[in-house]
Structure formats: structure tokens, C-alpha cells
PDB file of N, CA and C in Angstrom:
ATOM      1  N   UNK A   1     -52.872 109.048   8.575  1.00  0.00           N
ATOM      2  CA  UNK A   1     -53.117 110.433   8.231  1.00  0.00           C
ATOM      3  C   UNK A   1     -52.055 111.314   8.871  1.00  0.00           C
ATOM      4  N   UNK A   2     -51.488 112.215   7.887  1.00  0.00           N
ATOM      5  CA  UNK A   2     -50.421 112.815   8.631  1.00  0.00           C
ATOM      6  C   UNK A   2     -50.724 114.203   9.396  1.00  0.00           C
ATOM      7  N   UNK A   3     -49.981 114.963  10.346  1.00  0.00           N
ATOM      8  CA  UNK A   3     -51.011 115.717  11.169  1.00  0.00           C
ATOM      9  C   UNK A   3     -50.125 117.240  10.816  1.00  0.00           C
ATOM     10  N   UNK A   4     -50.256 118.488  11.809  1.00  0.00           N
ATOM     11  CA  UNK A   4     -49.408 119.228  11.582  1.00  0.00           C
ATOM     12  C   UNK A   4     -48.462 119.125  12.843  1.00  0.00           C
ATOM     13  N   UNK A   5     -49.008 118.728  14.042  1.00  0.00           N
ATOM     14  CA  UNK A   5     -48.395 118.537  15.354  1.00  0.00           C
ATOM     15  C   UNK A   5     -48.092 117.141  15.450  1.00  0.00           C
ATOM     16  N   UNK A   6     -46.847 116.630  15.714  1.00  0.00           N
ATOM     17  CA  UNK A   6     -46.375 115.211  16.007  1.00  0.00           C
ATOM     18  C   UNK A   6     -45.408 114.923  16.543  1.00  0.00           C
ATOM     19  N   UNK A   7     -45.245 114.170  17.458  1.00  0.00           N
ATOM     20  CA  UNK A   7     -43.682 113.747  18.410  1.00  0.00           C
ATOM     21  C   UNK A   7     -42.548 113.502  17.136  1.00  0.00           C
ATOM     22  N   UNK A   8     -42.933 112.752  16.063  1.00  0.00           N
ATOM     23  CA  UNK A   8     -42.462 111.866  14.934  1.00  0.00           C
ATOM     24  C   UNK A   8     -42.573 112.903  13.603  1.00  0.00           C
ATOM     25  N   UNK A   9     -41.090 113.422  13.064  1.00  0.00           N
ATOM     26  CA  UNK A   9     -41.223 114.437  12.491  1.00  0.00           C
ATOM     27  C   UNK A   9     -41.292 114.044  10.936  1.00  0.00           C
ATOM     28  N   UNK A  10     -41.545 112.562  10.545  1.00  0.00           N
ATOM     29  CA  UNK A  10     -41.385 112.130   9.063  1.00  0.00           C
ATOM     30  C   UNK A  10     -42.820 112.277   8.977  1.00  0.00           C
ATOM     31  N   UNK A  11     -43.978 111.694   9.899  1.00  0.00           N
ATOM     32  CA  UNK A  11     -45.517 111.757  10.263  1.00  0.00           C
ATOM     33  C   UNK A  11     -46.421 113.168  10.393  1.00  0.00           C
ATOM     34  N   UNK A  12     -45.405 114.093  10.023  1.00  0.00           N
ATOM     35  CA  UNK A  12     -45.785 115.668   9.651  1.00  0.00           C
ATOM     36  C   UNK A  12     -46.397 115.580   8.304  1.00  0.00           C
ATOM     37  N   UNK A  13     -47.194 117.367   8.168  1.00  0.00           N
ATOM     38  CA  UNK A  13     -47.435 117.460   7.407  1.00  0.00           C
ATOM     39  C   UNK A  13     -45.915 118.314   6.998  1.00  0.00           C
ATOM     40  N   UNK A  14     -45.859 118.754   6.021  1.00  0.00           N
ATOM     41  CA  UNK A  14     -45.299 119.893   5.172  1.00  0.00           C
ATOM     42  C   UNK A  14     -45.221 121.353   5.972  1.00  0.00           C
ATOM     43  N   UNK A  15     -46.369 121.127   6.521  1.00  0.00           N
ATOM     44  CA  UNK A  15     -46.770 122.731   7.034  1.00  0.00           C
ATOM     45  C   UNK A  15     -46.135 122.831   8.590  1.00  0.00           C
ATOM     46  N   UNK A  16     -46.374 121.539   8.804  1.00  0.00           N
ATOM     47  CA  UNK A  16     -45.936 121.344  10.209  1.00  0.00           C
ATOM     48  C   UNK A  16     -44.453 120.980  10.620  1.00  0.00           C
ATOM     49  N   UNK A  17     -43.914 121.019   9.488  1.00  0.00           N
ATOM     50  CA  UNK A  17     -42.566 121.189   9.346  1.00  0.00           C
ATOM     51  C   UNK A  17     -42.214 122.232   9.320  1.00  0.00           C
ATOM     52  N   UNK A  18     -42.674 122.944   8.651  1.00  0.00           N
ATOM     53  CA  UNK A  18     -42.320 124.470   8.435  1.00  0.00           C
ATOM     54  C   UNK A  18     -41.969 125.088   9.480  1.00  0.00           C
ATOM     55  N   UNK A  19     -43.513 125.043  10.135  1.00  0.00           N
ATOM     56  CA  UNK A  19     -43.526 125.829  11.927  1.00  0.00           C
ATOM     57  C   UNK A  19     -42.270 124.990  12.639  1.00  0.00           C
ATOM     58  N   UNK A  20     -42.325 123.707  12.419  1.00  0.00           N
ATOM     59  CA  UNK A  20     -41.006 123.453  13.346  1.00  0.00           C
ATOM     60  C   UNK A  20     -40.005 123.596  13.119  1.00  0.00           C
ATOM     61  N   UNK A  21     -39.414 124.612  11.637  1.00  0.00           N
ATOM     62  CA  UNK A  21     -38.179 124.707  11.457  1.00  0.00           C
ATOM     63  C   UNK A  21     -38.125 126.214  11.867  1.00  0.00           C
ATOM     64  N   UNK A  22     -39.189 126.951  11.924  1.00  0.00           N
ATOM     65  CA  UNK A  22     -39.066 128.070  12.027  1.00  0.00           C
ATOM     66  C   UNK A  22     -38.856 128.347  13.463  1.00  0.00           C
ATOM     67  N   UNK A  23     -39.329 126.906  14.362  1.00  0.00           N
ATOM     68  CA  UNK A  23     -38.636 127.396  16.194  1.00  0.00           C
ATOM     69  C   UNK A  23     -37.423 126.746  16.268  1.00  0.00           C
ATOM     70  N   UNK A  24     -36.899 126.362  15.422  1.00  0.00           N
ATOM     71  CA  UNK A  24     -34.769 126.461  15.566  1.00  0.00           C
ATOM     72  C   UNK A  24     -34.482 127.675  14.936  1.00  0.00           C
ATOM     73  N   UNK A  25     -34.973 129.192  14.853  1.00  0.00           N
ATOM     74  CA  UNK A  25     -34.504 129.750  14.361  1.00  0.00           C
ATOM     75  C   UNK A  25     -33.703 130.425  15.442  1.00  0.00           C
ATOM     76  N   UNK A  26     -34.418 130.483  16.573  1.00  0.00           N
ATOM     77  CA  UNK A  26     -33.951 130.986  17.982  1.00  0.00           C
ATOM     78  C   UNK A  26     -32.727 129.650  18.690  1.00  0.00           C
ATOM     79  N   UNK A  27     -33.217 128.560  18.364  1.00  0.00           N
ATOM     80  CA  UNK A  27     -32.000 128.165  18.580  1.00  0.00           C
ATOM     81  C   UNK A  27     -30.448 127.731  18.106  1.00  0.00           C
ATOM     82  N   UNK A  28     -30.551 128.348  16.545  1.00  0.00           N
ATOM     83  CA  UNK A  28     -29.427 128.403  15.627  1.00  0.00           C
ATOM     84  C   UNK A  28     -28.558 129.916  16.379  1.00  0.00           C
ATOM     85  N   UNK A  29     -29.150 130.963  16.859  1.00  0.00           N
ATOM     86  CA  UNK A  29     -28.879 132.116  16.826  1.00  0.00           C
ATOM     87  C   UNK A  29     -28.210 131.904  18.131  1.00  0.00           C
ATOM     88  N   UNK A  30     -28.972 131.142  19.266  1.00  0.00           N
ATOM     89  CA  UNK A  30     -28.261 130.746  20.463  1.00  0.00           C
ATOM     90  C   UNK A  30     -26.898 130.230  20.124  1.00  0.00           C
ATOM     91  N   UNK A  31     -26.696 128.553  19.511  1.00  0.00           N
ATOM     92  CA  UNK A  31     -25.863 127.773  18.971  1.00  0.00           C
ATOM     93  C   UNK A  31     -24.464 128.882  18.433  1.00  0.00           C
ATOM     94  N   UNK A  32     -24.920 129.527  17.643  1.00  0.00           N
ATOM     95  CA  UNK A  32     -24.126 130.290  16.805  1.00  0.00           C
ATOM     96  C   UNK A  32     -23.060 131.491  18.034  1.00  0.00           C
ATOM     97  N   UNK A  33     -23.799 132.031  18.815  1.00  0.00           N
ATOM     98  CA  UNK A  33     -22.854 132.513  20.100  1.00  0.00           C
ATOM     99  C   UNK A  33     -22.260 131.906  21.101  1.00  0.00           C
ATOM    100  N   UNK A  34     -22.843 130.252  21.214  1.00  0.00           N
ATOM    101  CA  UNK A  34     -22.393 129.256  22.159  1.00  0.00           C
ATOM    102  C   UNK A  34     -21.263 128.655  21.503  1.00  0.00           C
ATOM    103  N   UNK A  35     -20.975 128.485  20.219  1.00  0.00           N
ATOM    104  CA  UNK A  35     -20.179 127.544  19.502  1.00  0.00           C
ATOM    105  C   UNK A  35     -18.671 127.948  20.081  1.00  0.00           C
ATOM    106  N   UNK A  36     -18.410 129.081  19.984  1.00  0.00           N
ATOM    107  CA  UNK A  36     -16.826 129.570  20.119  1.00  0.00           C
ATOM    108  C   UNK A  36     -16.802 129.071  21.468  1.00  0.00           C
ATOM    109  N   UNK A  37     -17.057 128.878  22.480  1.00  0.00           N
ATOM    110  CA  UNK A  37     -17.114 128.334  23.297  1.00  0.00           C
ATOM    111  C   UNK A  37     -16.375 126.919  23.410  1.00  0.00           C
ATOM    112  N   UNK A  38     -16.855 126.362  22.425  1.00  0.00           N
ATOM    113  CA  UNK A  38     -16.733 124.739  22.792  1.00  0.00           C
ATOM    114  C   UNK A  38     -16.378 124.491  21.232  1.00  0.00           C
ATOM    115  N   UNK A  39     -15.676 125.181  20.640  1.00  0.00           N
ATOM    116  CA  UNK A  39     -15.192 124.457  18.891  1.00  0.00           C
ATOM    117  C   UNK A  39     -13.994 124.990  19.250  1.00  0.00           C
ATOM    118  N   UNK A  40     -13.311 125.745  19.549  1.00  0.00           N
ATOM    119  CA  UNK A  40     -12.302 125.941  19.510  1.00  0.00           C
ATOM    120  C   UNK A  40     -11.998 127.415  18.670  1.00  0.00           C
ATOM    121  N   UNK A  41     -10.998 127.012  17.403  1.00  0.00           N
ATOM    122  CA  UNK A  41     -10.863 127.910  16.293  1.00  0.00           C
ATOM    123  C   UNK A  41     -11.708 128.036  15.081  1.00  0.00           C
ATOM    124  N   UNK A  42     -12.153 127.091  15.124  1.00  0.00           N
ATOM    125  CA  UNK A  42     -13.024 126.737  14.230  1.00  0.00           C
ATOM    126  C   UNK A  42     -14.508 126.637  14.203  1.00  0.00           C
ATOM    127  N   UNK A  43     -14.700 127.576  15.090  1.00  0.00           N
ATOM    128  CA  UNK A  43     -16.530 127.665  15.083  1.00  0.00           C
ATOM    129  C   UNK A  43     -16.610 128.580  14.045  1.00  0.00           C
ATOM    130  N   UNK A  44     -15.729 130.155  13.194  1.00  0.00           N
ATOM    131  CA  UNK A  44     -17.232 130.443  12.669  1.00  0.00           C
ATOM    132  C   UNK A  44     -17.671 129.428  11.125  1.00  0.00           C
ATOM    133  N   UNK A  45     -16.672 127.791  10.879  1.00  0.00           N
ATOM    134  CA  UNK A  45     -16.885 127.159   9.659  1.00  0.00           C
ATOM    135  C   UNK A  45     -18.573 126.371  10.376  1.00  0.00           C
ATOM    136  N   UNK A  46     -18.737 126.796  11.812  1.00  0.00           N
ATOM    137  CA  UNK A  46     -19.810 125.766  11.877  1.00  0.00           C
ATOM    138  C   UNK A  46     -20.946 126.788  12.232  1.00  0.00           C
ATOM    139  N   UNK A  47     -20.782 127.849  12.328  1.00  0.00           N
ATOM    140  CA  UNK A  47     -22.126 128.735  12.431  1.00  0.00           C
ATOM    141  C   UNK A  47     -22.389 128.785  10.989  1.00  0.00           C
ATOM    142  N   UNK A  48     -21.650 129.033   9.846  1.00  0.00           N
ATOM    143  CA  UNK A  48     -21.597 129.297   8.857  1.00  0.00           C
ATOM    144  C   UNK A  48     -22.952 128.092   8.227  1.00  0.00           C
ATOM    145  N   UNK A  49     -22.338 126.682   9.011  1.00  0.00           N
ATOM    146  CA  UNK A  49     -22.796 125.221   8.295  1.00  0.00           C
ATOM    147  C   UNK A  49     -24.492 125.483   8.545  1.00  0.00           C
ATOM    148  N   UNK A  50     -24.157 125.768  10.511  1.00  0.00           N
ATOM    149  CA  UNK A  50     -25.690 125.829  10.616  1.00  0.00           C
ATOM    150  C   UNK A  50     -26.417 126.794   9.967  1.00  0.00           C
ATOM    151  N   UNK A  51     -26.049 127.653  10.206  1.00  0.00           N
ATOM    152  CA  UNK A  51     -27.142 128.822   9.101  1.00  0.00           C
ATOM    153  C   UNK A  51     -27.654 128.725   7.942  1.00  0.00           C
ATOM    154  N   UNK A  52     -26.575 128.259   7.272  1.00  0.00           N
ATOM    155  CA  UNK A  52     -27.240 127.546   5.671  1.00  0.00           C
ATOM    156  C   UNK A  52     -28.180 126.391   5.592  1.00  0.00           C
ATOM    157  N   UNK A  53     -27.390 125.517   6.584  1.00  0.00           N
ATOM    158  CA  UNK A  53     -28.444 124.186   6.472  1.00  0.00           C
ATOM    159  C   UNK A  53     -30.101 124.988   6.884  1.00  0.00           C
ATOM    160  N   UNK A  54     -29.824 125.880   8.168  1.00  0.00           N
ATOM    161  CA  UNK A  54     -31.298 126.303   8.526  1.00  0.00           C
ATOM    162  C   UNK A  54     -32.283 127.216   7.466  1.00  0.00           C
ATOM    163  N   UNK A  55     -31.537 127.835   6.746  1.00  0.00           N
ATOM    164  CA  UNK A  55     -31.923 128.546   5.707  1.00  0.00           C
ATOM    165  C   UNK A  55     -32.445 127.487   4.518  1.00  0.00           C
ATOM    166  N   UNK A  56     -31.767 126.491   3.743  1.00  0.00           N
ATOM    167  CA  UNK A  56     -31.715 125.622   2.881  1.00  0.00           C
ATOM    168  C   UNK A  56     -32.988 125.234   3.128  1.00  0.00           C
ATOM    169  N   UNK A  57     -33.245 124.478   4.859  1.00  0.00           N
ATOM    170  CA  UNK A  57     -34.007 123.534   5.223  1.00  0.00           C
ATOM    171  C   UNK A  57     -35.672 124.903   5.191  1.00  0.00           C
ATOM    172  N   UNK A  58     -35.321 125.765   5.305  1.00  0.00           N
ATOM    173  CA  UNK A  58     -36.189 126.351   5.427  1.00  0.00           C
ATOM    174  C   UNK A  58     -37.041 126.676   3.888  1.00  0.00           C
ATOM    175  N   UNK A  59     -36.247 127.395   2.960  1.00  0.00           N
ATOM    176  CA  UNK A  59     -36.513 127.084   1.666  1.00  0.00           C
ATOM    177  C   UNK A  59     -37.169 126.131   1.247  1.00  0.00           C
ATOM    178  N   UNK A  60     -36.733 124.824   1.569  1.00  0.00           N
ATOM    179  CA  UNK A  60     -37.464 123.687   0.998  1.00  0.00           C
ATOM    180  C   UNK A  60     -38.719 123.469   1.831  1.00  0.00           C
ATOM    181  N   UNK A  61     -38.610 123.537   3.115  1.00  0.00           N
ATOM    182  CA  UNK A  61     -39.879 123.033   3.598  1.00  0.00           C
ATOM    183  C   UNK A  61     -41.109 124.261   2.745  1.00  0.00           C
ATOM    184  N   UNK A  62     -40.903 125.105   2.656  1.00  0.00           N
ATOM    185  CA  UNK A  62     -41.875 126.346   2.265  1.00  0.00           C
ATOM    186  C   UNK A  62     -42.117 126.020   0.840  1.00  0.00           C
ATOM    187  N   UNK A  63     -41.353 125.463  -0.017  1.00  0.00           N
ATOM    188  CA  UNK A  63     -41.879 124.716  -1.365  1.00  0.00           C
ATOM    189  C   UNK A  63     -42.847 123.977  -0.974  1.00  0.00           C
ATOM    190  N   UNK A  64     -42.017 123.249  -0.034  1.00  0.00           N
ATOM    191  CA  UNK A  64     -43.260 121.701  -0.067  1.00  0.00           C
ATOM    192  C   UNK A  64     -44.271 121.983   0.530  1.00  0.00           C
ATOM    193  N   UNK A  65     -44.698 122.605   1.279  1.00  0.00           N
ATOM    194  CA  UNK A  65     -45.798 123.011   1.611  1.00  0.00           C
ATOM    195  C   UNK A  65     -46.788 123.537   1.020  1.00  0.00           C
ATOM    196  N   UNK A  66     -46.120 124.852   0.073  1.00  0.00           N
ATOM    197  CA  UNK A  66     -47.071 125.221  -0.754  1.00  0.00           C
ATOM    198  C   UNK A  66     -47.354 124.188  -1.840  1.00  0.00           C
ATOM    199  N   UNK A  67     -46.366 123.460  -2.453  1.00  0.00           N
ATOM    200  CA  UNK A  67     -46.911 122.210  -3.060  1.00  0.00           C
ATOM    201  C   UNK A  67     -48.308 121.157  -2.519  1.00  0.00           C
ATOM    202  N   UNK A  68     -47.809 120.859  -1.221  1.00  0.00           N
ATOM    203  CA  UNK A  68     -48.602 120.532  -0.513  1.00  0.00           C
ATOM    204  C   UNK A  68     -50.404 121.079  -0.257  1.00  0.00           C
ATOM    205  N   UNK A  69     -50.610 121.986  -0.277  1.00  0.00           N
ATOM    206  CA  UNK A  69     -51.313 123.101  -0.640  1.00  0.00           C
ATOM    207  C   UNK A  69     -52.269 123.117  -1.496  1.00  0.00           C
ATOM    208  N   UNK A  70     -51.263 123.236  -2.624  1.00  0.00           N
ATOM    209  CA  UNK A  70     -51.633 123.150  -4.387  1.00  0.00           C
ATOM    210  C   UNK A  70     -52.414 121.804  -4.173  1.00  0.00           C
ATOM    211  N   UNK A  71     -51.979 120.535  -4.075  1.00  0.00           N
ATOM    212  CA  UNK A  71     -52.102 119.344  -4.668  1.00  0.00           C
ATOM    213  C   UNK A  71     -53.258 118.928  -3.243  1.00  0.00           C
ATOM    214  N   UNK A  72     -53.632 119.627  -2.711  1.00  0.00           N
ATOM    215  CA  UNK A  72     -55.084 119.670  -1.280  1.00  0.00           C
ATOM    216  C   UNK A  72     -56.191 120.329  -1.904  1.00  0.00           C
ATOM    217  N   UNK A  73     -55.716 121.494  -2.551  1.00  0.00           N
ATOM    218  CA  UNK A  73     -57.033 122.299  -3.374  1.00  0.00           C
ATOM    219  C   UNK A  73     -57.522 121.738  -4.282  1.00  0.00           C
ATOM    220  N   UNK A  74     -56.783 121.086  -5.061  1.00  0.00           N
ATOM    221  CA  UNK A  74     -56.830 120.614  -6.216  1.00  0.00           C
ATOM    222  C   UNK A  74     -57.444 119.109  -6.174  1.00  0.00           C
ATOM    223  N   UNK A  75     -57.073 118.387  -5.203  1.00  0.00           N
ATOM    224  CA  UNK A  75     -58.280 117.425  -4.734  1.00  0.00           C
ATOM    225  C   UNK A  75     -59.483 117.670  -4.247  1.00  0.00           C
ATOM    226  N   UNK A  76     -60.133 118.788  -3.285  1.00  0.00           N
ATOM    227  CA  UNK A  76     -60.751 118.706  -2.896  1.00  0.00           C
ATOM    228  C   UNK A  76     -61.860 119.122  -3.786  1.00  0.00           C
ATOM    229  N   UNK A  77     -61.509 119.975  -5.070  1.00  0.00           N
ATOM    230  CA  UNK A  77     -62.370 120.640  -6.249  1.00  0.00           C
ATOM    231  C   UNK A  77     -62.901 119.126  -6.734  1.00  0.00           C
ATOM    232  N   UNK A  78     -62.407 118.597  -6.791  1.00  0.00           N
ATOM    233  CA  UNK A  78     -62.789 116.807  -7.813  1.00  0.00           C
ATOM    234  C   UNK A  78     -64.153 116.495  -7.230  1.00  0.00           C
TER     235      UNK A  78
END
């Protein structure tokens, strides 16, 4: 049974992904002022990377969830 809280992030739910993408949001924003630091010339191609991926990843988890959702209500009516 998959949970919303788990050490093991494939053993999530949907939802519980969500919340855990939504606490790297504080640490993309950290990352993103630390990078020039330690990339050289080329940090803002990798704030750029992270932000999207965090955004992307965020998008999708919020589909699947509400999918997730949908296809919980919709069993439990049966």
C-alpha cells in the first residue's frame, strides 16, 4: 500500500510527491544563489536547468495526483 509519507520516494503516493516537490522549492532558490559560486561562468545555464526541471516536475506531479484522486473517488462509489 502506498503511503503519502515515505523514506522511498517510488512507494509514494502522487500526493505525497507533490508535498515533497513543493519543499525543494526553498531549496532550488538557495541552489540558484549558491551556483555562481562553484560553476564558474556557467551557472545561470544551470539555474535555468533547475528551475524548469522544478517547475516541469511540479506540473506533472499535480496531474497525477489529481488523476490519482479522480480514479480513488471513482472506486470508492462502486
Amino acid at each position: 500500500m502506498k503511503k503519502d509519507k515515505d523514506i522511498v520516494y517510488w512507494k509514494m503516493t502522487y500526493k505525497g510527491k507533490f508535498k515533497r516537490t513543493l519543499w525543494f522549492i526553498p531549496i532550488v532558490i538557495v541552489l540558484c544563489f549558491l551556483t555562481p559560486l562553484f560553476m564558474g561562468e556557467y551557472w545561470p545555464m544551470y539555474d535555468v536547468l533547475m528551475v524548469v526541471v522544478l517547475i516541469w516536475q511540479l506540473i506533472y506531479t499535480y496531474r497525477k495526483m489529481k488523476a490519482e484522486e479522480r480514479s480513488d473517488e471513482k472506486s470508492q462509489e462502486k
